[in-house]
N, C-alpha and C. Protein backbone atom coordinates (compact mmCIF):
# COMPACT_ATOMS: atom_id res chain seq x y z
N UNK A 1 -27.53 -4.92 10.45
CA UNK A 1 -26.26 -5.47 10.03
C UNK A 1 -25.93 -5.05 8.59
N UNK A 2 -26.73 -5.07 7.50
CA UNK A 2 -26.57 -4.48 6.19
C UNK A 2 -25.30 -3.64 6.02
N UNK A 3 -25.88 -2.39 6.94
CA UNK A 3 -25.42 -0.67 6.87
C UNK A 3 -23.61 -1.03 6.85
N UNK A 4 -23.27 -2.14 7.32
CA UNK A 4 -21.59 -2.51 7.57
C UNK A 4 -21.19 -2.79 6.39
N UNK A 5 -22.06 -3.71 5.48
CA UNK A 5 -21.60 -4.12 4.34
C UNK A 5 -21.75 -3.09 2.96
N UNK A 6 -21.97 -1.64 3.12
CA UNK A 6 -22.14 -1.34 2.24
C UNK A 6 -21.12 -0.70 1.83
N UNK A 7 -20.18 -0.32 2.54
CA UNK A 7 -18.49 0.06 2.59
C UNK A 7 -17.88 -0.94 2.23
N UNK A 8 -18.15 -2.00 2.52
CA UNK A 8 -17.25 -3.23 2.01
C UNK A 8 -16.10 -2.79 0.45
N UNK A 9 -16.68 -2.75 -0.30
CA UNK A 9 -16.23 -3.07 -1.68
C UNK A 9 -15.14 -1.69 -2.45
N UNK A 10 -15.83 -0.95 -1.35
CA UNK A 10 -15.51 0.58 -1.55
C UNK A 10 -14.21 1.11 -1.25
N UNK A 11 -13.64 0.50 -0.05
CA UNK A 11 -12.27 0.48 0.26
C UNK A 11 -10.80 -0.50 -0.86
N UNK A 12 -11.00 -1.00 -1.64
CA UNK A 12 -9.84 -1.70 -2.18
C UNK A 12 -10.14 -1.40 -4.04
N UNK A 13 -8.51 -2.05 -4.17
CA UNK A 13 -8.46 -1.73 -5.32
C UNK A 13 -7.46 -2.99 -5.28
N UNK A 14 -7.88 -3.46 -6.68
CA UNK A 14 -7.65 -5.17 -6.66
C UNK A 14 -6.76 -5.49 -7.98
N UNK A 15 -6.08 -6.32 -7.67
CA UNK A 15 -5.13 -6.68 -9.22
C UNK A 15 -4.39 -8.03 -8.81
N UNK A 16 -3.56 -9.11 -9.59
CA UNK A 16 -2.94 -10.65 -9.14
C UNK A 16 -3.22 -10.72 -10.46
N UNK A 17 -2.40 -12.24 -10.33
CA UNK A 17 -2.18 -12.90 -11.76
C UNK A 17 -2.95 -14.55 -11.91
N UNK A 18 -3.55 -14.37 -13.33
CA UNK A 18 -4.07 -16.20 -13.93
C UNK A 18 -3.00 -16.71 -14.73
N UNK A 19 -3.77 -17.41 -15.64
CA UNK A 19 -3.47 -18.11 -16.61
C UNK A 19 -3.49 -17.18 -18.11
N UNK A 20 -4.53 -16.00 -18.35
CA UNK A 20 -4.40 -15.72 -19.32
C UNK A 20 -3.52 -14.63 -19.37
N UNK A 21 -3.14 -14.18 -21.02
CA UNK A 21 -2.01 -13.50 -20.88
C UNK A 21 -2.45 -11.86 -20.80
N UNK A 22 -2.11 -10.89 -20.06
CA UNK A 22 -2.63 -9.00 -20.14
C UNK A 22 -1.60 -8.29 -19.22
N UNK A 23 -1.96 -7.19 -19.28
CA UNK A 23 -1.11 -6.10 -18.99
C UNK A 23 -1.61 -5.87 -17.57
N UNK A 24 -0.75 -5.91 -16.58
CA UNK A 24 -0.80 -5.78 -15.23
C UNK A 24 -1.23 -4.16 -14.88
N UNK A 25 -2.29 -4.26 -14.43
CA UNK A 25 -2.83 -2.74 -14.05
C UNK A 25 -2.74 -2.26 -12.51
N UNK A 26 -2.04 -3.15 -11.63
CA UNK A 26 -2.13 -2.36 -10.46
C UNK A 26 -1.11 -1.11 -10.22
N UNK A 27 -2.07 -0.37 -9.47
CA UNK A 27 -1.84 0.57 -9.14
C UNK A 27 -3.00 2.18 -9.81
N UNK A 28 -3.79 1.64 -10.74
CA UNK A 28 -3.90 2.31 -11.70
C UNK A 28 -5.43 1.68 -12.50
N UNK A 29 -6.34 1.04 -11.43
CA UNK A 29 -7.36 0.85 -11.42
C UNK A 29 -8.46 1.71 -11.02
N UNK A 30 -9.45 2.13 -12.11
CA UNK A 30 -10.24 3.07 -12.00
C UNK A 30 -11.71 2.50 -12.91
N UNK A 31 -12.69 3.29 -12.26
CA UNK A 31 -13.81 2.71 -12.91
C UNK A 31 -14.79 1.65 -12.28
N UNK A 32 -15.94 1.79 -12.98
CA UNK A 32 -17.02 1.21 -12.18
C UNK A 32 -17.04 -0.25 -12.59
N UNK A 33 -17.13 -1.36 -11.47
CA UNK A 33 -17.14 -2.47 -11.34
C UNK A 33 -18.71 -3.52 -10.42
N UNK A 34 -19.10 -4.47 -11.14
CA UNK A 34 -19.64 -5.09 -10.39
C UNK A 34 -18.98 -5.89 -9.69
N UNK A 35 -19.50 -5.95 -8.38
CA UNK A 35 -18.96 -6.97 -7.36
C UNK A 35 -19.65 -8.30 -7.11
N UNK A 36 -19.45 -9.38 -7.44
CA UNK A 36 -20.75 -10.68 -6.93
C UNK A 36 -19.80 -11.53 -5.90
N UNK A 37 -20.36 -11.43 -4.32
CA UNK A 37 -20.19 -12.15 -3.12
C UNK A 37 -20.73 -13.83 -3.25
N UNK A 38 -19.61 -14.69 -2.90
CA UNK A 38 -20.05 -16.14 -2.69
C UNK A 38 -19.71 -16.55 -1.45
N UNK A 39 -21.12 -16.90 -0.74
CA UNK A 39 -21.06 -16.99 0.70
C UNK A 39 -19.84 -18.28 1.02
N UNK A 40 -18.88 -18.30 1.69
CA UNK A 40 -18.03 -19.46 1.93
C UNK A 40 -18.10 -20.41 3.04
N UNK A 41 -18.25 -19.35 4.42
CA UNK A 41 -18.60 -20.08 5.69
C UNK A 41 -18.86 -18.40 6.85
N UNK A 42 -19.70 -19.12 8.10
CA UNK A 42 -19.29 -17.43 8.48
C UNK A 42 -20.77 -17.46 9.32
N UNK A 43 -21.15 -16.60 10.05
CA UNK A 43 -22.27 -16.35 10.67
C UNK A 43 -22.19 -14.77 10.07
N UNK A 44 -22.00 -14.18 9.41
CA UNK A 44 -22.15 -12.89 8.78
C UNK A 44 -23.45 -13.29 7.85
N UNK A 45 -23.47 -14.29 7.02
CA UNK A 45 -24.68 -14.25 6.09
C UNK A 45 -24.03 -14.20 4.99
N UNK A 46 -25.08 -13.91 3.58
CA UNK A 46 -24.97 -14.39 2.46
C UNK A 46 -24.79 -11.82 1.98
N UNK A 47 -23.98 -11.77 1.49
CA UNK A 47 -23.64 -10.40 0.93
C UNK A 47 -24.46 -10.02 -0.33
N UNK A 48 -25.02 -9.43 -1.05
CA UNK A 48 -25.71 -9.01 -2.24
C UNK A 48 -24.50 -8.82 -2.84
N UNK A 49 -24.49 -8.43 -4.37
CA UNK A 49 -23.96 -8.18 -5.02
C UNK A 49 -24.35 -6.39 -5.29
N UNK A 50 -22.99 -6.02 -5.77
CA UNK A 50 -22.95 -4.44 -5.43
C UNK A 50 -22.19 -3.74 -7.15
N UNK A 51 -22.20 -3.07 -7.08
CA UNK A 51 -22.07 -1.95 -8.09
C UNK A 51 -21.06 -0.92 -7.50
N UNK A 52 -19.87 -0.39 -7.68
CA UNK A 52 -18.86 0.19 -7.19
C UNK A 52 -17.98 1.02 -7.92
N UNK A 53 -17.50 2.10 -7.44
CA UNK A 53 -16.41 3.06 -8.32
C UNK A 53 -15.33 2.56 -7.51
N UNK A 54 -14.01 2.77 -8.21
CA UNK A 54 -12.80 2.82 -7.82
C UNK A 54 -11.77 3.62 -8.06
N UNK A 55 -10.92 4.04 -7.74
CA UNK A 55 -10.86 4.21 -5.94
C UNK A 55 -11.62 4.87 -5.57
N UNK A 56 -12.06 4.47 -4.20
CA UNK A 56 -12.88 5.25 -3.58
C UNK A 56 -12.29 5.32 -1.98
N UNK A 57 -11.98 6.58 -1.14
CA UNK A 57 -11.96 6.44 -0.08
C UNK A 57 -12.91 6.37 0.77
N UNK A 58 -13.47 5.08 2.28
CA UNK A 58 -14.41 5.60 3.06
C UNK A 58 -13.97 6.57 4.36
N UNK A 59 -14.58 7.69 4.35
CA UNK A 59 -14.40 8.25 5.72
C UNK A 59 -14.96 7.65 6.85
N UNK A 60 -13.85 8.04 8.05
CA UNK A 60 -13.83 7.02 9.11
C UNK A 60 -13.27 5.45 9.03
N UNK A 61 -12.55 5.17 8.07
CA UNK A 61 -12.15 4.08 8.06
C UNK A 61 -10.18 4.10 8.09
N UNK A 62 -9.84 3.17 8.13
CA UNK A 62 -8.48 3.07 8.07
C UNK A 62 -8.24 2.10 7.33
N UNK A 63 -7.41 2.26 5.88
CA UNK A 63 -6.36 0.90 5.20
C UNK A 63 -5.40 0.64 5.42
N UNK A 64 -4.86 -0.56 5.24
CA UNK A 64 -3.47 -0.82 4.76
C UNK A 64 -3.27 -1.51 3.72
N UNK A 65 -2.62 -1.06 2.23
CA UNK A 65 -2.91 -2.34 1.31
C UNK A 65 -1.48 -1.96 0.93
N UNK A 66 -0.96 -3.43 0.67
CA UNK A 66 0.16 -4.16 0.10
C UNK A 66 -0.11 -4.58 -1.52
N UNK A 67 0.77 -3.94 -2.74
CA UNK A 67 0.53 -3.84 -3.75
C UNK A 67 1.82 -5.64 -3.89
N UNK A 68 2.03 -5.80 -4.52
CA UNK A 68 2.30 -7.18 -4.62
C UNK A 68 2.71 -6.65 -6.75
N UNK A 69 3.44 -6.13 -6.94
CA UNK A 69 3.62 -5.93 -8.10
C UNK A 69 3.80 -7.33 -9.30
N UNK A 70 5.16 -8.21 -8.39
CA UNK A 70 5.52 -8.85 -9.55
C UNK A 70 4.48 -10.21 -9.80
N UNK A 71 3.13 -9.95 -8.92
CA UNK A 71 2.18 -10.70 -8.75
C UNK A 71 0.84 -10.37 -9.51
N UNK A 72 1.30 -8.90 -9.52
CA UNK A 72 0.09 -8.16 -9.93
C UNK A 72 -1.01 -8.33 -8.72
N UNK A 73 -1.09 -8.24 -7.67
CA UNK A 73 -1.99 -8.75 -6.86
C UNK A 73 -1.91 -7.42 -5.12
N UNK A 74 -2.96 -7.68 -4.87
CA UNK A 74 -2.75 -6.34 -3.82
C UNK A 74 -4.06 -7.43 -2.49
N UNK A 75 -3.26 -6.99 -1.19
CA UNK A 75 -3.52 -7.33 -0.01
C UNK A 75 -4.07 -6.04 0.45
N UNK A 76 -5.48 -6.15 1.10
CA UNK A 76 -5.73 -4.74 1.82
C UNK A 76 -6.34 -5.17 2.97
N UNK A 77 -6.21 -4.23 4.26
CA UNK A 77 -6.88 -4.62 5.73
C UNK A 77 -7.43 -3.17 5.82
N UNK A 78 -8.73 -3.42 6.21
CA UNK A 78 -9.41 -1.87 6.49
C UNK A 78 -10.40 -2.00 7.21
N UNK A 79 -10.38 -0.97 8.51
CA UNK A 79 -10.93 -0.71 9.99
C UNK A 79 -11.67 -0.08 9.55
N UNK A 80 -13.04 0.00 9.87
CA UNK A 80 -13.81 1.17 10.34
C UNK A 80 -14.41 1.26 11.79
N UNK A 81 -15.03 2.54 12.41
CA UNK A 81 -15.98 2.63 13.43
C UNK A 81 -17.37 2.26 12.68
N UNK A 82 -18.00 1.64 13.61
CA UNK A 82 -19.53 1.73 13.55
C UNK A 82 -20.27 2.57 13.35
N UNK A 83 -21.02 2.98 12.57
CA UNK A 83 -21.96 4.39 12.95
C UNK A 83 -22.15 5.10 14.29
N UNK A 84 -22.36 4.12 14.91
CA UNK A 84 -22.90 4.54 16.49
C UNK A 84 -22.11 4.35 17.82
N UNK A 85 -20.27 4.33 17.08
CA UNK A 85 -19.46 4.13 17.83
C UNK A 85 -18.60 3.22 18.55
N UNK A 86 -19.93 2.64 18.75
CA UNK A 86 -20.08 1.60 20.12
C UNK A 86 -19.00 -0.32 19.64
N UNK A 87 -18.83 0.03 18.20
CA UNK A 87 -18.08 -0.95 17.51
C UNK A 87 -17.27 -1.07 16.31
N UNK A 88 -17.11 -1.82 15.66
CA UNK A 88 -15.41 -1.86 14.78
C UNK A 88 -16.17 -2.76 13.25
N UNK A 89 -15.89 -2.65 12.58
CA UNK A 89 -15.68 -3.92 11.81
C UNK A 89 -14.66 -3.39 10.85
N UNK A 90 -13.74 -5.09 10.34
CA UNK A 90 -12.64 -4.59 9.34
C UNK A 90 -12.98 -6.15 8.39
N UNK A 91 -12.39 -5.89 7.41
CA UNK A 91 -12.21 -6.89 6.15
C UNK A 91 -11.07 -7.06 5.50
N UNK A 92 -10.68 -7.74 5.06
CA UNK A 92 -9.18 -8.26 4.24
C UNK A 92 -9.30 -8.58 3.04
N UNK A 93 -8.97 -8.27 2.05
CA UNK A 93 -9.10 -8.73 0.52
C UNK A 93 -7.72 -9.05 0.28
N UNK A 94 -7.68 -10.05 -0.45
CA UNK A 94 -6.76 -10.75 -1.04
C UNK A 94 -7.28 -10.79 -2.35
N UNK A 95 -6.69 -9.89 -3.15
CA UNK A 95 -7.61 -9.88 -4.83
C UNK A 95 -6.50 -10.06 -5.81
N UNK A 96 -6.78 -11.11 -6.97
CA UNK A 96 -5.93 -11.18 -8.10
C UNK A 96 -6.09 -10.86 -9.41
N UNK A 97 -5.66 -10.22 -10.53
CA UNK A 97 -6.74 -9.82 -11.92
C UNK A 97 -6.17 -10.78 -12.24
N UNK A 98 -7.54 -11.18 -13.01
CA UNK A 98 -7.59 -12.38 -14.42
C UNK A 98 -7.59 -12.23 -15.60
N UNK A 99 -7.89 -10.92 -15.76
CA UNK A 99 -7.86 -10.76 -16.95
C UNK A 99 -7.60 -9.29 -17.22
N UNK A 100 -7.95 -8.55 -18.22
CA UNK A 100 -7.65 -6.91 -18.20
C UNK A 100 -9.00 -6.20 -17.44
N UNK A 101 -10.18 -6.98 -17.51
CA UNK A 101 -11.33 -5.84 -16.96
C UNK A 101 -11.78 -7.24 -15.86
N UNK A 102 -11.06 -8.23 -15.31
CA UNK A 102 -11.59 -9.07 -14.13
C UNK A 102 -10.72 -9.35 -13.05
N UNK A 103 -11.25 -9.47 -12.04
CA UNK A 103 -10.36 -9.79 -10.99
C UNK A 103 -10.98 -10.74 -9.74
N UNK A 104 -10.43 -11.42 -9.47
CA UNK A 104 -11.07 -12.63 -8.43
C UNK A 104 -10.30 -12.66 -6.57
N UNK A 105 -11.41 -12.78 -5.92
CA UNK A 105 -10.06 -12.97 -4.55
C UNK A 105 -11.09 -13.29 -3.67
N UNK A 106 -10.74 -12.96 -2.11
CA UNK A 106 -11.40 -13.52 -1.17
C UNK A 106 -11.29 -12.40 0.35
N UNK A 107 -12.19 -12.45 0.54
CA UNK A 107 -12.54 -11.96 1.94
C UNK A 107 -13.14 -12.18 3.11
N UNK A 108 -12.71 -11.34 4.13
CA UNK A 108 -12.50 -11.97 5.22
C UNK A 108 -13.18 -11.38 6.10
N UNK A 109 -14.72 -11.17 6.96
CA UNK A 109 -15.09 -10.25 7.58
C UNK A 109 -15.44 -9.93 8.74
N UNK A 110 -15.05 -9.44 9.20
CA UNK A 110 -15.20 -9.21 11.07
C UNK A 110 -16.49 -8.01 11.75
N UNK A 111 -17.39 -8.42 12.31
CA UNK A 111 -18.23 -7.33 12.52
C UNK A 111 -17.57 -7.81 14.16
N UNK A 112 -17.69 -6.53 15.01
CA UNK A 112 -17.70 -6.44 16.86
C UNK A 112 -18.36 -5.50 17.16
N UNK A 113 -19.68 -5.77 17.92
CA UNK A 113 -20.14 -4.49 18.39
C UNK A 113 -21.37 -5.60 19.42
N UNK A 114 -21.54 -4.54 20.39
CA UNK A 114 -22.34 -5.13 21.94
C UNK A 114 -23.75 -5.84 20.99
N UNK A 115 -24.64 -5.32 20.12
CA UNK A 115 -25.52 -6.10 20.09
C UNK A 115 -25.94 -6.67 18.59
N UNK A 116 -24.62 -7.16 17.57
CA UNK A 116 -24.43 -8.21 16.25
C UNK A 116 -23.48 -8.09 16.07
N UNK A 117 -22.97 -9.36 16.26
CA UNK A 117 -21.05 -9.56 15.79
C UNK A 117 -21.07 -10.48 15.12
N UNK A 118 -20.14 -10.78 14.22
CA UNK A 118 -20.35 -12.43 13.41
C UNK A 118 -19.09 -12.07 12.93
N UNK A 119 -18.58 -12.95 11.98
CA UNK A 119 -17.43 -13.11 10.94
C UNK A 119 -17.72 -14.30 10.36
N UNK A 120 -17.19 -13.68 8.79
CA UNK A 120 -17.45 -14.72 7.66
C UNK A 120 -16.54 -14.58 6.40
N UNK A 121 -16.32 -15.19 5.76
CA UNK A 121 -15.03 -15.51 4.44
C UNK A 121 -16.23 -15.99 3.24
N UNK A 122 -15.73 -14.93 2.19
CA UNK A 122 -16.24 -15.17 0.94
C UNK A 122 -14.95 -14.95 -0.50
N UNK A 123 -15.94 -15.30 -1.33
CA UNK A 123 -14.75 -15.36 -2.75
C UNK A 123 -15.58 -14.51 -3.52
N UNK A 124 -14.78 -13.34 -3.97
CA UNK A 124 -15.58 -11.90 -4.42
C UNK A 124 -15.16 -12.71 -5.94
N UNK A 125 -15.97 -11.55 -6.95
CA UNK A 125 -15.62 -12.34 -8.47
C UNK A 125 -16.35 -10.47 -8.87
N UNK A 126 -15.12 -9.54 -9.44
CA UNK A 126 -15.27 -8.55 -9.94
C UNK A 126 -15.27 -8.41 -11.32
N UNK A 127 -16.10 -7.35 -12.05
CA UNK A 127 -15.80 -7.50 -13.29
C UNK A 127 -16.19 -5.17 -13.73
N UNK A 128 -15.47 -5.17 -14.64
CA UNK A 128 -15.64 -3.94 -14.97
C UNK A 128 -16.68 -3.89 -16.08
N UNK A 129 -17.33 -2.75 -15.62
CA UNK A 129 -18.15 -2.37 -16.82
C UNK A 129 -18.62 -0.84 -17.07
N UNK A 130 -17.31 -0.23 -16.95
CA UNK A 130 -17.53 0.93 -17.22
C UNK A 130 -16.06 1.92 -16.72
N UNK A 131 -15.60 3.21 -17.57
CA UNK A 131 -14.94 3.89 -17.11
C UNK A 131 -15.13 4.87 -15.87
């Protein structure tokens, strides 16, 4: 089950609005970010925390993301095949920046395949640390 989650983070590019005051960067997010997963509910399990470039495209997968400008905030849905064909999994991010190098949101995850399927919802908490 792992091998699904390691694409996870790799597909989106994240931006929305807080309380504090900065310069809205979507569209135009680049650079390496840690990712830390908080398990919410779900038979998927508990996610590690990951280390990530952005943008990054995965091959074999399919997006759709909705940039949300006057929100600063971006919606993404992204399909992939299984390694071995035989199944699907996709995820949904709903991500907002908080600040100029943070961004907070939530996801949504679907594994289908003949022998481990689950789905589970977590609240990602990104932070940059590096160009």
């Amino acid at each position: 089950m792992k091998y699904f989650f390691v694409l996870l983070t790799l597909t989106f590019v994240s931006c929305g609005h807080m309380d504090d005051m900065f310069e809205c960067t979507i569209g135009d997010l680049q650079g390496v970010y840690t990712a830390h997963y908080t398990y919410v509910s779900g038979t998927c399990g508990y996610l590690n925390s990951e280390t990530v470039r952005f943008p990054t495209t995965v091959p074999g997968c399919s997006s759709k993301r909705v940039y949300l400008a006057d929100t600063c905030s971006l919606l993404t849905n992204t399909v992939c095949e299984t390694k071995d064909g035989q199944g699907y999994y996709s995820f949904n991010f709903d991500m907002g920046q908080t600040t100029t190098i943070t961004f907070k949101g939530s996801l949504s995850l679907e594994v289908v395949h003949p022998t481990d399927s689950c789905f589970g919802l977590y609240i990602i908490n990104m932070h940059k640390v590096s160009d």
